[in-house]
N, C-alpha and C. Protein backbone atom coordinates (compact mmCIF):
# COMPACT_ATOMS: atom_id res chain seq x y z
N UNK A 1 -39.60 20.00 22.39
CA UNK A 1 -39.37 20.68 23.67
C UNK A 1 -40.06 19.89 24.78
N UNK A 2 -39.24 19.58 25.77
CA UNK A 2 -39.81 18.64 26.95
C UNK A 2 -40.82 19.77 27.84
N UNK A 3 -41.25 19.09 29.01
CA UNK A 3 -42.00 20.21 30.05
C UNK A 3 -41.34 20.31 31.23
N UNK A 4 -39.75 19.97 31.43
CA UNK A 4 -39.09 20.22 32.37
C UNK A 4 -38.42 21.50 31.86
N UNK A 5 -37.61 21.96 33.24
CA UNK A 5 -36.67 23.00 32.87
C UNK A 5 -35.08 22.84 32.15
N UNK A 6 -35.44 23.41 31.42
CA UNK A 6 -33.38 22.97 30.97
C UNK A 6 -32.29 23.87 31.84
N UNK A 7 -31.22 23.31 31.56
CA UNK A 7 -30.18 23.93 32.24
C UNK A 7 -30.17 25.79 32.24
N UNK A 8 -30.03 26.30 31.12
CA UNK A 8 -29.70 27.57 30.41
C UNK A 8 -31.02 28.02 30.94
N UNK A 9 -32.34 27.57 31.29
CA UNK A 9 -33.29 28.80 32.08
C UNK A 9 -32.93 28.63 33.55
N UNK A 10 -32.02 27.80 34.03
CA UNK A 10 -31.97 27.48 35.79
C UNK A 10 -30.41 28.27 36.46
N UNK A 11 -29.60 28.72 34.96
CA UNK A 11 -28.75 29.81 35.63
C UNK A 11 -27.46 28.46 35.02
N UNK A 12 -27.45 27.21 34.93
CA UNK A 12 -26.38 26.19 34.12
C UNK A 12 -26.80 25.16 35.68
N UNK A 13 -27.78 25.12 36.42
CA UNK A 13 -28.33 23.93 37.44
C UNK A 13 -29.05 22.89 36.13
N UNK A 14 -28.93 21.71 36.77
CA UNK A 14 -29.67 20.82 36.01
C UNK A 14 -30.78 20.18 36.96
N UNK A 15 -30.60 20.36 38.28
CA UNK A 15 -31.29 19.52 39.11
C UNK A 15 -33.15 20.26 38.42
N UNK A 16 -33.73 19.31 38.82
CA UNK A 16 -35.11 19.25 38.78
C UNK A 16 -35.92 20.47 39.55
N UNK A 17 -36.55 20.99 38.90
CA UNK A 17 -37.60 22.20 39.92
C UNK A 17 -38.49 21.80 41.15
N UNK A 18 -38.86 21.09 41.22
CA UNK A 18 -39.45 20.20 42.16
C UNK A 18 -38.23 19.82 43.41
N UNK A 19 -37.16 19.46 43.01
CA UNK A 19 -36.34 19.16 43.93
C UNK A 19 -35.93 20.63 44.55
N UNK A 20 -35.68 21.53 44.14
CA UNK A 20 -35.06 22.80 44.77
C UNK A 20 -36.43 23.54 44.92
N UNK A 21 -37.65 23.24 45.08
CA UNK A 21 -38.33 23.65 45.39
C UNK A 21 -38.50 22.87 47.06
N UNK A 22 -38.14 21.59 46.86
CA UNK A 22 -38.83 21.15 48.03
C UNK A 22 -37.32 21.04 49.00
N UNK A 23 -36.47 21.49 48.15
CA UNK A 23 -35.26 21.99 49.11
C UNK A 23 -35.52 23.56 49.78
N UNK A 24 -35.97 24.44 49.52
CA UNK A 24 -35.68 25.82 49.85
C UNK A 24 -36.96 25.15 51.16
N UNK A 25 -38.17 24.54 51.11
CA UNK A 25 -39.30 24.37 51.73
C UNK A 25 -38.79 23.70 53.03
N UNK A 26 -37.50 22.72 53.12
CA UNK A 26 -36.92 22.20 53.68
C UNK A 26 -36.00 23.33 54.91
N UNK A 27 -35.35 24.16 53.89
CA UNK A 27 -34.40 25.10 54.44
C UNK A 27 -35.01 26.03 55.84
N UNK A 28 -36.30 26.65 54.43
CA UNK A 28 -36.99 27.55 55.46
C UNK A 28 -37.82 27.13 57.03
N UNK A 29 -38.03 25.50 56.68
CA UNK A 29 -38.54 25.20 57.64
C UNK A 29 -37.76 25.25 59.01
N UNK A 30 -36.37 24.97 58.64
CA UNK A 30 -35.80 24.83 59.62
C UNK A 30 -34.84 25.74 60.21
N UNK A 31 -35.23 27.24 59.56
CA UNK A 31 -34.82 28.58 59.69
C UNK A 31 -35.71 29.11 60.72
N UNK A 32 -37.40 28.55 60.22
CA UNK A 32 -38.35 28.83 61.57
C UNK A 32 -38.25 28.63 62.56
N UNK A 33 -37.63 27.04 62.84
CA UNK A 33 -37.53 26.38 63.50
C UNK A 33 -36.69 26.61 64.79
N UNK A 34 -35.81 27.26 63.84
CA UNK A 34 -34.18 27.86 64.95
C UNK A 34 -34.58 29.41 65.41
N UNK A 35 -35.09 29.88 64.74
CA UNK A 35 -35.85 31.06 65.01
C UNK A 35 -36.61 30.78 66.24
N UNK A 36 -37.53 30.11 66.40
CA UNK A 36 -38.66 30.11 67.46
C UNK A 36 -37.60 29.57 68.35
N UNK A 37 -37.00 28.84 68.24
CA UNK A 37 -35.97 28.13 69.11
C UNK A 37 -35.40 29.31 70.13
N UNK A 38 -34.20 29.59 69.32
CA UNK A 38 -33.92 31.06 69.91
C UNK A 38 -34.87 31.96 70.41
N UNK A 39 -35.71 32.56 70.34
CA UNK A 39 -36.67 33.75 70.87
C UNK A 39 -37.15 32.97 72.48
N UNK A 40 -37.24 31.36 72.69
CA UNK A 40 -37.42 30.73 73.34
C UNK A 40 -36.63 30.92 74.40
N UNK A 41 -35.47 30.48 73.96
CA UNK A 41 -34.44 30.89 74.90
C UNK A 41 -34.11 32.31 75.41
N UNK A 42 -33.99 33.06 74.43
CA UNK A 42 -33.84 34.57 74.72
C UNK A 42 -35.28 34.80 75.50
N UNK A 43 -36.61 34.19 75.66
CA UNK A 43 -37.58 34.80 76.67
C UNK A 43 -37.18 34.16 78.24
N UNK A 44 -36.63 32.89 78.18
CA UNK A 44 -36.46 32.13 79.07
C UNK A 44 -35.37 32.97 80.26
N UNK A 45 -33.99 33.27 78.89
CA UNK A 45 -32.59 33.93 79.89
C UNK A 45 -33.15 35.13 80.42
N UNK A 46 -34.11 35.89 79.81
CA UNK A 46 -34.66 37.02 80.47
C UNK A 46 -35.60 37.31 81.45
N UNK A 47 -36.50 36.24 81.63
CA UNK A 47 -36.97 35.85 82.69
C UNK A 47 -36.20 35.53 84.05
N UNK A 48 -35.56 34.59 83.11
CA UNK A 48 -34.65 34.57 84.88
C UNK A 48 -33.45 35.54 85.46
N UNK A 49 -33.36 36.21 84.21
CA UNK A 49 -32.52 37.56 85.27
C UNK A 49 -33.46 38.59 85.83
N UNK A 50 -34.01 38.68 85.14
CA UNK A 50 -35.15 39.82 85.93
C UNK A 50 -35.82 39.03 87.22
N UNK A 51 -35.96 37.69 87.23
CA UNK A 51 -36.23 36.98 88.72
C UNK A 51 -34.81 36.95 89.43
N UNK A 52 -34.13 36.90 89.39
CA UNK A 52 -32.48 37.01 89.94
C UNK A 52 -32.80 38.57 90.33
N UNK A 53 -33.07 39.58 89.51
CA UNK A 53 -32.39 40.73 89.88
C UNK A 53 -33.69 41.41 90.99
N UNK A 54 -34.42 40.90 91.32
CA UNK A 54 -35.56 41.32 91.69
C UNK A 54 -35.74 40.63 92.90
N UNK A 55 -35.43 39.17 93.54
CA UNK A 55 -35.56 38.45 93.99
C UNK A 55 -34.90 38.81 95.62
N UNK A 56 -35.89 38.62 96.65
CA UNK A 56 -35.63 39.28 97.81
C UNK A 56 -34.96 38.07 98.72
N UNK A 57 -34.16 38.48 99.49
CA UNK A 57 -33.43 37.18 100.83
C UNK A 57 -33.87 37.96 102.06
N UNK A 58 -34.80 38.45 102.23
CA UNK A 58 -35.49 38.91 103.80
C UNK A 58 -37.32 38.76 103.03
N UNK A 59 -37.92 38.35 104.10
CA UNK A 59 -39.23 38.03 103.86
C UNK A 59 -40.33 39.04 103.94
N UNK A 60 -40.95 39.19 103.19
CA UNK A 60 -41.77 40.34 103.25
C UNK A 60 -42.28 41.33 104.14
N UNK A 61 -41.75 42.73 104.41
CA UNK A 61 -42.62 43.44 105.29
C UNK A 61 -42.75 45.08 104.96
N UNK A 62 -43.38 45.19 105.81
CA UNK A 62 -44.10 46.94 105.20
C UNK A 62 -43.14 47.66 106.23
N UNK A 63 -43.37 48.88 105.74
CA UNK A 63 -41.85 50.00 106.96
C UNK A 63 -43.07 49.98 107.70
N UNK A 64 -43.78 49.67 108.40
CA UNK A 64 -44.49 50.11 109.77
C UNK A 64 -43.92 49.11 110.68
N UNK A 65 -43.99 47.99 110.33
CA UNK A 65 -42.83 46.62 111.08
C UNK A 65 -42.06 47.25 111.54
């Protein structure tokens, strides 16, 4: 009996444990990646509508003016 995995415990995969280990490590990284990405953007587009929707074209004054 070797100390790798055989096919019949990996589901009929032959690739190496090490390799689909450092594939999923790969995957997830770049699941984070798009993740932070996005939330980035989604803080960014929301920022600037709430500065759009808020944003005055007469210059500041109090009703006593």
């Amino acid at each position: 009996m070797s100390g790798g995995v055989t096919a019949e415990e990996t589901g009929g995969e032959s690739r190496p444990i090490r390799e689909r280990i450092r594939e999923s490590i790969l995957l997830d990284g770049d699941r984070l990646a798009v993740t932070g990405l996005a939330l980035l953007v989604a803080f960014v587009l929301r920022t600037a509508t709430v500065t759009q929707r808020t944003a005055a074209t007469l210059p500041f004054t109090t009703p006593e003016q």
